[in-house]
N, C-alpha and C. Protein backbone atom coordinates (compact mmCIF):
# COMPACT_ATOMS: atom_id res chain seq x y z
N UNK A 1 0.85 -1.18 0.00
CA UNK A 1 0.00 0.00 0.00
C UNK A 1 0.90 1.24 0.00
N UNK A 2 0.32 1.96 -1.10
CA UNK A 2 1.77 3.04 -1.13
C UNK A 2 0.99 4.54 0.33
N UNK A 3 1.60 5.69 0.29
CA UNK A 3 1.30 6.40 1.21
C UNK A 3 0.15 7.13 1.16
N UNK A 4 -0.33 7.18 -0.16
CA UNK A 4 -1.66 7.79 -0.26
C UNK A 4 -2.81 7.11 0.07
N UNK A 5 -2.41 6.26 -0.29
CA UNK A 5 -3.42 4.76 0.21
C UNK A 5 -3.44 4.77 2.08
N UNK A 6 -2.40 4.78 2.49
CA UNK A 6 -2.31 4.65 4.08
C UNK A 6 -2.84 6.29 4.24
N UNK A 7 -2.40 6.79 4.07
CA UNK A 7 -3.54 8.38 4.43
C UNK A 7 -4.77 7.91 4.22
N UNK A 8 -5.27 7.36 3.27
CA UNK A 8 -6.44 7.52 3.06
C UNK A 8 -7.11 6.33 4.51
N UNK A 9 -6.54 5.68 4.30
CA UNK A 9 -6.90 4.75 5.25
C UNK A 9 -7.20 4.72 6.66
N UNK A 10 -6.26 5.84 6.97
CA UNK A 10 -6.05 6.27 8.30
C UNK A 10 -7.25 7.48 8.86
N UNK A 11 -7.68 8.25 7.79
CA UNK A 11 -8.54 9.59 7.50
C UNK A 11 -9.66 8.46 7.72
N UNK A 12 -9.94 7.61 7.03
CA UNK A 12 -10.97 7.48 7.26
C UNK A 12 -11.56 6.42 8.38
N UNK A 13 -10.54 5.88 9.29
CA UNK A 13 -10.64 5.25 10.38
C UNK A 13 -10.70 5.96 11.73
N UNK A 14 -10.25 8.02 11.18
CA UNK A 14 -10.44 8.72 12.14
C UNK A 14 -11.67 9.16 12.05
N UNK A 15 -12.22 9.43 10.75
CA UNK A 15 -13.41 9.69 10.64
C UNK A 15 -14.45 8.75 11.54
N UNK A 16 -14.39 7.19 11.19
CA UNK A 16 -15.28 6.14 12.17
C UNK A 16 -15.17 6.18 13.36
N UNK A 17 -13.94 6.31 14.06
CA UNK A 17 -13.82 6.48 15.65
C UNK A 17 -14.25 7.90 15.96
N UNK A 18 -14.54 8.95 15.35
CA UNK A 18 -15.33 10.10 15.97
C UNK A 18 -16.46 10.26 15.40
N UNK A 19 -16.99 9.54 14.68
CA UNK A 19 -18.44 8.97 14.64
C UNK A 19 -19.09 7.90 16.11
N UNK A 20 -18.60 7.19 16.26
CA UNK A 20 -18.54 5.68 16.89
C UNK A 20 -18.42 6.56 18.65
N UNK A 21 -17.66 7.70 18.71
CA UNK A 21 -17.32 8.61 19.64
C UNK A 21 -18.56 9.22 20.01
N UNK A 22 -19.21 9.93 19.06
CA UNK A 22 -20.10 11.07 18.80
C UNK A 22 -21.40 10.18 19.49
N UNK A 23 -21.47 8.88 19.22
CA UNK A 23 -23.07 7.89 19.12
C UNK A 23 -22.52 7.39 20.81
N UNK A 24 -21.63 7.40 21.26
CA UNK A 24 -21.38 7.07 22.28
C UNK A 24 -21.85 7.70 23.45
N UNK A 25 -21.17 9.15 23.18
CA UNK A 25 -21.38 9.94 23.90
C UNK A 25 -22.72 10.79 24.17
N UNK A 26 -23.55 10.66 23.32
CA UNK A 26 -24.68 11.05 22.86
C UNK A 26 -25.69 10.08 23.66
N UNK A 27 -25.61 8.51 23.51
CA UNK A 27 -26.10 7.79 24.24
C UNK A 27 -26.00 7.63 25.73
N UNK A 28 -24.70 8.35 26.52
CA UNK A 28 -24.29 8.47 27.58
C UNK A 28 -24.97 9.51 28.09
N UNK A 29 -24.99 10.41 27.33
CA UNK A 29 -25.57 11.97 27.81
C UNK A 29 -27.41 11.65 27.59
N UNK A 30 -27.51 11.17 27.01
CA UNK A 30 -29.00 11.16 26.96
C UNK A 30 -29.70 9.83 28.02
N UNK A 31 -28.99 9.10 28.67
CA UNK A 31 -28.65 8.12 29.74
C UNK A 31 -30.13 7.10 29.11
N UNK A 32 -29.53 6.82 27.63
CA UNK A 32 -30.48 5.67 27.13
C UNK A 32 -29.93 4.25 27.46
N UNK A 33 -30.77 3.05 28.06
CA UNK A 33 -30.14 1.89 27.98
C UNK A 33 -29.82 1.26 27.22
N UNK A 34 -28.38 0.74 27.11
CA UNK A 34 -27.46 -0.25 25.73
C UNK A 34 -28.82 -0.43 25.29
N UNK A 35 -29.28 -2.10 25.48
CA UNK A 35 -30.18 -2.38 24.59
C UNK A 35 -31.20 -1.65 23.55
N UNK A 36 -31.50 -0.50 24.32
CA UNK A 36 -33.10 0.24 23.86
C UNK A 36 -32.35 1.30 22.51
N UNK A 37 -30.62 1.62 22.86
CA UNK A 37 -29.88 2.06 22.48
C UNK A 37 -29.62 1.52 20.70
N UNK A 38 -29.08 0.95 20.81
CA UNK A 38 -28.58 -0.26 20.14
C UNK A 38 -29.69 -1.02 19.44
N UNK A 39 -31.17 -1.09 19.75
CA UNK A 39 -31.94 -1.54 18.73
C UNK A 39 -32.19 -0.21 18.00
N UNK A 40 -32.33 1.02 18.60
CA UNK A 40 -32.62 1.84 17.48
C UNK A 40 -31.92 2.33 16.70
N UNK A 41 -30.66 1.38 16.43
CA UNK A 41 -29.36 1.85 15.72
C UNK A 41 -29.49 0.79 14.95
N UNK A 42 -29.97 -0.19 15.28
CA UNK A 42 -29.84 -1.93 14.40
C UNK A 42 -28.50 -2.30 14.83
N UNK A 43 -27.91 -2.53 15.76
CA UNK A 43 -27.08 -2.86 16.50
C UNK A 43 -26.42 -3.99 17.12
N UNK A 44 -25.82 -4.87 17.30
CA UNK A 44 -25.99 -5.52 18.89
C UNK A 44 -25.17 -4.92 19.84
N UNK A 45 -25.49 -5.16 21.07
CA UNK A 45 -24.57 -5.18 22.32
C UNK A 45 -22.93 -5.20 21.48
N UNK A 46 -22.62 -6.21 21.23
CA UNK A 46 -21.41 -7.03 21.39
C UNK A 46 -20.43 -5.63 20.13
N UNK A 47 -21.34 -5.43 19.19
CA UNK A 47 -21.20 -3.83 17.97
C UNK A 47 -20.91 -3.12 19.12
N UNK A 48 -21.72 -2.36 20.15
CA UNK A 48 -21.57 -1.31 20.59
C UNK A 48 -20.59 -1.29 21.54
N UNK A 49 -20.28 -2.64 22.52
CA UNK A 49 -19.11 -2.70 23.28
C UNK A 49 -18.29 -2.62 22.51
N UNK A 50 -17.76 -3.07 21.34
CA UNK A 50 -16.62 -3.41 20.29
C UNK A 50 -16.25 -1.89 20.16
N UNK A 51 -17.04 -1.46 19.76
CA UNK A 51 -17.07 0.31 19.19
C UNK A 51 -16.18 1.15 20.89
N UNK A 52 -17.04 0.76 21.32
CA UNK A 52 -16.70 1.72 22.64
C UNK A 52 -15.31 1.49 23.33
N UNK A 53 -14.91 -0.02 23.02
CA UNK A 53 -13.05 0.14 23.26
C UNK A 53 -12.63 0.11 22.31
N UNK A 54 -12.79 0.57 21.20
CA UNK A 54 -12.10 0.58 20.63
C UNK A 54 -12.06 2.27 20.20
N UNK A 55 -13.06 2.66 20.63
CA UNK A 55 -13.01 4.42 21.23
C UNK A 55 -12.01 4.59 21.61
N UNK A 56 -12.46 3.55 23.06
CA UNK A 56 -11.67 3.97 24.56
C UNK A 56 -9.50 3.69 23.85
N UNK A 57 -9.36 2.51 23.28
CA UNK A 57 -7.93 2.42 22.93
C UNK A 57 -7.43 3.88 22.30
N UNK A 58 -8.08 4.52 21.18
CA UNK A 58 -7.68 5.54 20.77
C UNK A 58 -7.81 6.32 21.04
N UNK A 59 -8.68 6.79 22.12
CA UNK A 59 -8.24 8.18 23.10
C UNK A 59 -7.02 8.01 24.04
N UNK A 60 -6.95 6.66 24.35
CA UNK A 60 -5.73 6.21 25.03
C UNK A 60 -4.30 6.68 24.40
N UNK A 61 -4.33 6.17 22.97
CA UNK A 61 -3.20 6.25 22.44
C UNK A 61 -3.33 7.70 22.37
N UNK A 62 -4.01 8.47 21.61
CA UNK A 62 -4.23 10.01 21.17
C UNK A 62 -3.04 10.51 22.71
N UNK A 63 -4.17 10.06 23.70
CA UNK A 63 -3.52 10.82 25.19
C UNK A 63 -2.01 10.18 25.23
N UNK A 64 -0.94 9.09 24.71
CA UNK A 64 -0.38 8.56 25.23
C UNK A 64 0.04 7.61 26.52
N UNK A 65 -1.29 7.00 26.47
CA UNK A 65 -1.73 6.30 27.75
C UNK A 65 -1.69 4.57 26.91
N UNK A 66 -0.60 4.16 27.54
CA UNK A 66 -0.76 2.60 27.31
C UNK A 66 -2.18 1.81 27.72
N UNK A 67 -2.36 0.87 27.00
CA UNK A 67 -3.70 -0.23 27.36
C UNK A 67 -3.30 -0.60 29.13
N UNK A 68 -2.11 -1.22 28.66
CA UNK A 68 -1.69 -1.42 30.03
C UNK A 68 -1.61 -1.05 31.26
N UNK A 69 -1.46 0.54 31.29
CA UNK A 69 -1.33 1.04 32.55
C UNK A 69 -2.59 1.44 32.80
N UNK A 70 -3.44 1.51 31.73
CA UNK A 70 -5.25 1.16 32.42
C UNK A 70 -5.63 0.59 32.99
N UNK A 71 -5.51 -0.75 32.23
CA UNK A 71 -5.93 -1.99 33.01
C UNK A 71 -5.41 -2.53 34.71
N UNK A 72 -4.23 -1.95 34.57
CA UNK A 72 -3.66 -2.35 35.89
C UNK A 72 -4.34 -1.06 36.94
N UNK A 73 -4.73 0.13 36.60
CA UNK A 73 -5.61 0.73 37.43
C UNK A 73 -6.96 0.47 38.05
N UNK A 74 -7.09 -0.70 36.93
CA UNK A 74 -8.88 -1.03 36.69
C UNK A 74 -8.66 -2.49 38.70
């Protein structure tokens, strides 16, 4: 994959994680339950957890915060 290709690739995987961000947070703030959530998206659970760490990893990295030194807080 030459570099225009990986730009492109990358643009638009930032684009999905601040989408995926946006539906997150939106659902948090409006304090709808997963399920009731998630059917009116056509969804499942297992989509919306997937989505949400994989949010959570790239605000991690963005911040420079290892997976690791999360988890060991958790």
């Amino acid at each position: 994959m030459n570099e225009s290709s990986q730009a492109i690739v990358a643009v638009k995987r930032e684009v999905q994680l601040s989408e995926w961000q946006r539906q997150v947070q939106e659902r948090q703030e409006q304090e709808i339950p997963v399920d009731a959530w998630c059917a009116s998206l056509g969804i499942s659970k297992g989509t919306y957890y997937r989505r949400l760490r994989k949010v959570r990893e790239y605000m991690c990295q963005q911040m420079g915060v290892s997976k690791m030194s999360v988890l060991r807080r958790g």
